[in-house]
N, C-alpha and C. Protein backbone atom coordinates (compact mmCIF):
# COMPACT_ATOMS: atom_id res chain seq x y z
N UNK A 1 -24.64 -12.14 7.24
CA UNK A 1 -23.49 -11.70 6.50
C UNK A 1 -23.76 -10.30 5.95
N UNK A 2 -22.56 -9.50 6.19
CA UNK A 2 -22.57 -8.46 5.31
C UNK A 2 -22.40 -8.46 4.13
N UNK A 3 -22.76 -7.84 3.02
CA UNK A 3 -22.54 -7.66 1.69
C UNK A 3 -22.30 -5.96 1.29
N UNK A 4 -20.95 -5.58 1.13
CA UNK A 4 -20.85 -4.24 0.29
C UNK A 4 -20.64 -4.53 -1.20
N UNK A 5 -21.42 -3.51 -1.90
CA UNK A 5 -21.01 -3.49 -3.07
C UNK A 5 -20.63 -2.30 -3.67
N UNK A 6 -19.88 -1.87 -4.36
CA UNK A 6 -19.02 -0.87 -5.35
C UNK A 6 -19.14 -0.77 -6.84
N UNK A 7 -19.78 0.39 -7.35
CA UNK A 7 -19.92 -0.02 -8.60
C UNK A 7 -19.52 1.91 -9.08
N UNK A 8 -19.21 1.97 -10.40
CA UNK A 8 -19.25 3.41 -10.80
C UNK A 8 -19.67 3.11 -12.06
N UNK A 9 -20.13 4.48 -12.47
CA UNK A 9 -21.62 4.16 -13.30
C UNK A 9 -21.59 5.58 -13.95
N UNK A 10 -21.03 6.06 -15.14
CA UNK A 10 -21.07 7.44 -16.22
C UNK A 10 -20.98 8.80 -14.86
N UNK A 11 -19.46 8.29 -14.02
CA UNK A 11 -19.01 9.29 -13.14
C UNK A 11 -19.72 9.35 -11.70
N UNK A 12 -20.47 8.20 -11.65
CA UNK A 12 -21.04 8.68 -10.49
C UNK A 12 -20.57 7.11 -9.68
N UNK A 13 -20.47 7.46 -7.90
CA UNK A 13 -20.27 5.69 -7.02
C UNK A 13 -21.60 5.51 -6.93
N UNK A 14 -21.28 4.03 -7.05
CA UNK A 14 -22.88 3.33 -6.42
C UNK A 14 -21.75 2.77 -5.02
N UNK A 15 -23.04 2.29 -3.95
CA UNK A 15 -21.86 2.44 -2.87
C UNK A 15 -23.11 1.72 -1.80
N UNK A 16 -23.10 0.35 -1.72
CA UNK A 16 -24.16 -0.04 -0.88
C UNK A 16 -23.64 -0.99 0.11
N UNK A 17 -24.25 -1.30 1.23
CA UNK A 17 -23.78 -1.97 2.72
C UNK A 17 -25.00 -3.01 3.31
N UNK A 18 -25.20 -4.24 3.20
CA UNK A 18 -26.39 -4.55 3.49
C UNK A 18 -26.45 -5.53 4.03
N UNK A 19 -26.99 -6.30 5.12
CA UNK A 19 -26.99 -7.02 5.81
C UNK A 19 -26.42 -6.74 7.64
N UNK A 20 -27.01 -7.72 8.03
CA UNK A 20 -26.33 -7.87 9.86
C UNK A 20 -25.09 -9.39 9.81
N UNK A 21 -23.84 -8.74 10.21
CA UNK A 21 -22.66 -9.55 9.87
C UNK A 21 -23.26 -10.90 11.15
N UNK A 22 -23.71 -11.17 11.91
CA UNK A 22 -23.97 -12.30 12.38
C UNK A 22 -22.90 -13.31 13.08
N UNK A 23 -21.62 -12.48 13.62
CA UNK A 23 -20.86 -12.61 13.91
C UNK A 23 -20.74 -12.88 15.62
N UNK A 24 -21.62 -11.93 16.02
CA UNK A 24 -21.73 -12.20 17.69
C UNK A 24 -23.45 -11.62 17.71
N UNK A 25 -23.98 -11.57 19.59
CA UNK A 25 -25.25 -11.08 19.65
C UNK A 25 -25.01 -9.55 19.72
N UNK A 26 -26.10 -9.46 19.56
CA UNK A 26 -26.00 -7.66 19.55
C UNK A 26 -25.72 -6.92 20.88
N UNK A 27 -24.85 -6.19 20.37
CA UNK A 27 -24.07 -5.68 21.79
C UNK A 27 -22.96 -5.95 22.32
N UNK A 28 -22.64 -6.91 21.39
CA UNK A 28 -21.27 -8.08 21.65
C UNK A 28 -20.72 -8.00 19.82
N UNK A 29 -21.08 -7.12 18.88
CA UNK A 29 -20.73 -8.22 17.79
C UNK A 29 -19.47 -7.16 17.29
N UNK A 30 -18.63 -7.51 17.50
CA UNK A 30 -17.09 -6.60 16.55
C UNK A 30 -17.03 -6.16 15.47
N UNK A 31 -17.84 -7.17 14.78
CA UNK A 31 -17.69 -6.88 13.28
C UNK A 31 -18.70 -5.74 12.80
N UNK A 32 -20.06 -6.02 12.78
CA UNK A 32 -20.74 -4.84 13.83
C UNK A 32 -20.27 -3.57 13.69
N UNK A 33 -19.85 -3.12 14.57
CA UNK A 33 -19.22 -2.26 15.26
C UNK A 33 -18.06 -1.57 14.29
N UNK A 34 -17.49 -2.46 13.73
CA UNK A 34 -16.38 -1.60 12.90
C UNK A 34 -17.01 -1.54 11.59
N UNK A 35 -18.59 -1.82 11.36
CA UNK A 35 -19.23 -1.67 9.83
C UNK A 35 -19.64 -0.83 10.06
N UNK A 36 -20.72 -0.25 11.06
CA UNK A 36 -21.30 0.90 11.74
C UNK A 36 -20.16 2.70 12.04
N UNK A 37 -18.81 2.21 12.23
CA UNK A 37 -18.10 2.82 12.26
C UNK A 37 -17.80 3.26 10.61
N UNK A 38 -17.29 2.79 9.79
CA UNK A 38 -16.93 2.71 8.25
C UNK A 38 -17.99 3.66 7.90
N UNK A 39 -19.10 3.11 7.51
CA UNK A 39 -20.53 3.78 7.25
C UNK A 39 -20.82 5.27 8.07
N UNK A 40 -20.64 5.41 9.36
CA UNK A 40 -21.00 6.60 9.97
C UNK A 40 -19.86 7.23 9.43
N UNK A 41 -18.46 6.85 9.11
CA UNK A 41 -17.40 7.94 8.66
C UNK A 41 -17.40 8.29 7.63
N UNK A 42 -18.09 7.56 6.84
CA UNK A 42 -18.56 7.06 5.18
C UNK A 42 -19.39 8.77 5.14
N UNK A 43 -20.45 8.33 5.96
CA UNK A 43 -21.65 9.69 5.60
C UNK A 43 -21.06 11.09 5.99
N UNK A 44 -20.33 10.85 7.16
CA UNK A 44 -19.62 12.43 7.81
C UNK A 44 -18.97 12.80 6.61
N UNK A 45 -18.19 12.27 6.21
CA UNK A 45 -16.94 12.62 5.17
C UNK A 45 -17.76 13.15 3.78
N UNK A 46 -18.88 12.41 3.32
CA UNK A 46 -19.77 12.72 2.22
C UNK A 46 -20.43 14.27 2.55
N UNK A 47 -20.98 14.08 3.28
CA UNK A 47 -21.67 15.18 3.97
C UNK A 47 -21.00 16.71 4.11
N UNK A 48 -19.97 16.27 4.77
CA UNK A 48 -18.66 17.56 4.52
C UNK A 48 -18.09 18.04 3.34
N UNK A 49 -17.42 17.08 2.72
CA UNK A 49 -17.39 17.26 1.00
C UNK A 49 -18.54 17.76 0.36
N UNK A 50 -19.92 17.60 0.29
CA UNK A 50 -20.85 17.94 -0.44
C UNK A 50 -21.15 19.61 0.02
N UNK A 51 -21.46 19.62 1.26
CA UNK A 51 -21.33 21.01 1.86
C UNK A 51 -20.32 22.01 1.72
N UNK A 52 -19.08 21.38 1.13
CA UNK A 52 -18.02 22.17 0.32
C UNK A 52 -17.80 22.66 -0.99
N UNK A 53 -19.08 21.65 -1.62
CA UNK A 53 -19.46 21.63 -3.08
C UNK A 53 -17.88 20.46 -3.62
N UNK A 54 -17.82 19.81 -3.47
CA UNK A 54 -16.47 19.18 -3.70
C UNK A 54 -16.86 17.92 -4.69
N UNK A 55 -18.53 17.33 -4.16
CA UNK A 55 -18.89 16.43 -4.44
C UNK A 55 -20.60 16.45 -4.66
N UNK A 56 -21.43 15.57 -5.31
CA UNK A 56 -22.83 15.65 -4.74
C UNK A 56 -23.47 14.21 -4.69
N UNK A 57 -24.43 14.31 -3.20
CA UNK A 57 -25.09 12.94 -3.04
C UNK A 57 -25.87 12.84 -3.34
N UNK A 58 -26.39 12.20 -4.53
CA UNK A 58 -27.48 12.10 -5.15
C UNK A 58 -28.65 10.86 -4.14
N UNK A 59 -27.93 10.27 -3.58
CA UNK A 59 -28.82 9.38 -2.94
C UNK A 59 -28.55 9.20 -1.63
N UNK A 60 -28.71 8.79 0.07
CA UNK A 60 -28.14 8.22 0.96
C UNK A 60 -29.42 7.85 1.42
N UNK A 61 -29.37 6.49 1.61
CA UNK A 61 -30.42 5.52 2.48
C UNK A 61 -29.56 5.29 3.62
N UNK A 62 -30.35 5.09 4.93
CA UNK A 62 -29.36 4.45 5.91
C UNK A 62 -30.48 3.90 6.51
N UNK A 63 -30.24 2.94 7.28
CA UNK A 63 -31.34 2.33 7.88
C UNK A 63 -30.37 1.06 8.36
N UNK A 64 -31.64 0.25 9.64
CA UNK A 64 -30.97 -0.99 10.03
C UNK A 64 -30.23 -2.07 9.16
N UNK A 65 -29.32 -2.26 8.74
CA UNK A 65 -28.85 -2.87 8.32
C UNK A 65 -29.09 -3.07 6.33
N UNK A 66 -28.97 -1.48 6.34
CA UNK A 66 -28.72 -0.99 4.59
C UNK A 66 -27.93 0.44 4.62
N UNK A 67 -27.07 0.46 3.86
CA UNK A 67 -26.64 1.76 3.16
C UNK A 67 -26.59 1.86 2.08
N UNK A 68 -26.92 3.01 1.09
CA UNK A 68 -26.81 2.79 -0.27
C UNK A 68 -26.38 4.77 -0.39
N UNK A 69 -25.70 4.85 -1.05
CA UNK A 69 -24.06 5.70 -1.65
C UNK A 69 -24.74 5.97 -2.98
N UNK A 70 -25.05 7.20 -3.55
CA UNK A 70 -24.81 7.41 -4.95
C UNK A 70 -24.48 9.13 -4.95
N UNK A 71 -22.76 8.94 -5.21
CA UNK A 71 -22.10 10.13 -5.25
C UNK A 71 -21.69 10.44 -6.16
N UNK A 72 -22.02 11.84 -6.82
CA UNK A 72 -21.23 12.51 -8.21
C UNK A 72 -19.62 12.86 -7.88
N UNK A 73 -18.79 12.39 -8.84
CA UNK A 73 -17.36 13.15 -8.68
C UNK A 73 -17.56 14.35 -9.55
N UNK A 74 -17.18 15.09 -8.81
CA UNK A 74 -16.65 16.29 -9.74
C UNK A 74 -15.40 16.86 -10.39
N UNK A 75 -14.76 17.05 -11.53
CA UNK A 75 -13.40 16.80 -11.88
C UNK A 75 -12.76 17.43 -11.12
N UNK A 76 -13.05 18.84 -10.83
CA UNK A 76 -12.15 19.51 -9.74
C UNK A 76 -11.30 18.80 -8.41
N UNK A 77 -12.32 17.81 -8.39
CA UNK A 77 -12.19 17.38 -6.59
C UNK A 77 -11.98 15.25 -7.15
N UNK A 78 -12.05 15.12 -7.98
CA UNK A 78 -12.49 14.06 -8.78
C UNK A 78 -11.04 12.77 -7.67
N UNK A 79 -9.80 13.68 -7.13
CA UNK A 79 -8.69 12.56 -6.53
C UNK A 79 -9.05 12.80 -5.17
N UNK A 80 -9.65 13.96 -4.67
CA UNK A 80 -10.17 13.73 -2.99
C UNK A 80 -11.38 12.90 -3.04
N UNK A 81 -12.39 13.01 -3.66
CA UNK A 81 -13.75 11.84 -3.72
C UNK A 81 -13.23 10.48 -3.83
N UNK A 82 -12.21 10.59 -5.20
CA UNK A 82 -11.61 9.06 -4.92
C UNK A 82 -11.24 8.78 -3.49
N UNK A 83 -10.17 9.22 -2.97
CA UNK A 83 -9.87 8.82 -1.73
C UNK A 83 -10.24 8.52 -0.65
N UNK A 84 -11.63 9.52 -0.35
CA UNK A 84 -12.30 8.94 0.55
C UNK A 84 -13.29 7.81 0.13
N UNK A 85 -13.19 7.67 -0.56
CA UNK A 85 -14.21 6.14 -1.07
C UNK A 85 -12.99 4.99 -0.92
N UNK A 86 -11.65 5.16 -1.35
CA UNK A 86 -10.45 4.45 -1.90
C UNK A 86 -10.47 3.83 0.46
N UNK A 87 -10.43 5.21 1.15
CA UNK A 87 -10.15 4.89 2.37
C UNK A 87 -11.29 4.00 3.29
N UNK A 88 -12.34 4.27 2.71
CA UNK A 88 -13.61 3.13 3.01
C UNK A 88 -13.83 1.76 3.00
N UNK A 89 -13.47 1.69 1.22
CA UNK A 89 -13.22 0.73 0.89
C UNK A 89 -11.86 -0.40 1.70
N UNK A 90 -10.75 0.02 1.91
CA UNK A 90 -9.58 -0.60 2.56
C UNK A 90 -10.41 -0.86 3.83
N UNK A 91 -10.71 -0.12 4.36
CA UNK A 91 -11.45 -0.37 5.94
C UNK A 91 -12.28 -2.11 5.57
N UNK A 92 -13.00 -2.19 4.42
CA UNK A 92 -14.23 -3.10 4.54
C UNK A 92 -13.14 -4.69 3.96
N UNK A 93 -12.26 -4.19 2.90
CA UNK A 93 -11.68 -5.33 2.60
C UNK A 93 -10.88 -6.01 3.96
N UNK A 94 -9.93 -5.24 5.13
CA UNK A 94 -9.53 -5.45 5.77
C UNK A 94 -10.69 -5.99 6.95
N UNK A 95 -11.78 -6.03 7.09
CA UNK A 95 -12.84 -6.60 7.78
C UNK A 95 -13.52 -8.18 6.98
N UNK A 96 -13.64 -8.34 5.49
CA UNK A 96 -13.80 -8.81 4.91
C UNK A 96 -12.51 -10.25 5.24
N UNK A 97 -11.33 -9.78 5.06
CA UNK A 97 -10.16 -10.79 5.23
C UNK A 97 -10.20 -11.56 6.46
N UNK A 98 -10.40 -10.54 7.54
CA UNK A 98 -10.18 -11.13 8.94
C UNK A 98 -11.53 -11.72 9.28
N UNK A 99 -12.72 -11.59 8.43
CA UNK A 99 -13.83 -12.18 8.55
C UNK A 99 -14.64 -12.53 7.69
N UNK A 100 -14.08 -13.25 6.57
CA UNK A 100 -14.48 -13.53 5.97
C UNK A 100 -16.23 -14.41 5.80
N UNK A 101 -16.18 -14.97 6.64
CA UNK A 101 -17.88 -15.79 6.74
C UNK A 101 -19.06 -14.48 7.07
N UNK A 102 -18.21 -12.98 7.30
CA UNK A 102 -19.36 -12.55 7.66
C UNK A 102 -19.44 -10.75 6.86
N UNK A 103 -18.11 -10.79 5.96
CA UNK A 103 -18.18 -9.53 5.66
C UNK A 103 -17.56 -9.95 3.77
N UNK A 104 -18.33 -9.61 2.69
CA UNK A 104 -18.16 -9.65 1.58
C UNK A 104 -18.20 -8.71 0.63
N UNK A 105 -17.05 -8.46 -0.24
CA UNK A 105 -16.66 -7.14 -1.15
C UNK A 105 -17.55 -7.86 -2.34
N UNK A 106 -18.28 -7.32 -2.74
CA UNK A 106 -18.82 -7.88 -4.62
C UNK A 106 -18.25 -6.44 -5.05
């Protein structure tokens, strides 16, 4: 099972992804595949924003089956940072619904 969690913390996201959804074998697994997707758009989008100065990543782990997110908002930019976190997030709940035994919002 996957587990994301969401937390904000004196302006800053906590923002973590952890587990293998266990849904199919590897190479076959959907769910998988659209977490790996979320997460790789997750970091592009961070990455670009920060390089714009829009935002800053204080932390990014990535590894087999972990991500961990700790991004500063900055007031300037404080409703685009929301959004791309706001557009992440919808991605995981909508994976979460349709799969529930293998994808979980805390």
């Amino acid at each position: 099972m996957t587990r994301v969690c969401y937390r904000e913390y004196y302006g800053k996201i906590l923002l973590s992804v952890e587990g293998h959804s266990g849904f199919a074998t590897s190479g076959k697994d959907v769910v998988c595949a659209g977490i790996s997707t979320l997460v790789g758009a997750l970091i592009n989008s961070v990455l670009d924003e920060e390089s714009l100065g829009r935002l800053r990543l204080h932390r990014n782990i990535v590894r087999d089956g972990y991500a961990y997110f700790e991004i500063e908002k900055f007031d300037f930019s404080k409703e685009r940072t929301e959004g791309i976190i706001d557009a992440f997030l919808t991605g995981f709940m909508m994976l979460a619904e349709s799969y529930p035994d293998y994808v979980v919002m805390e």
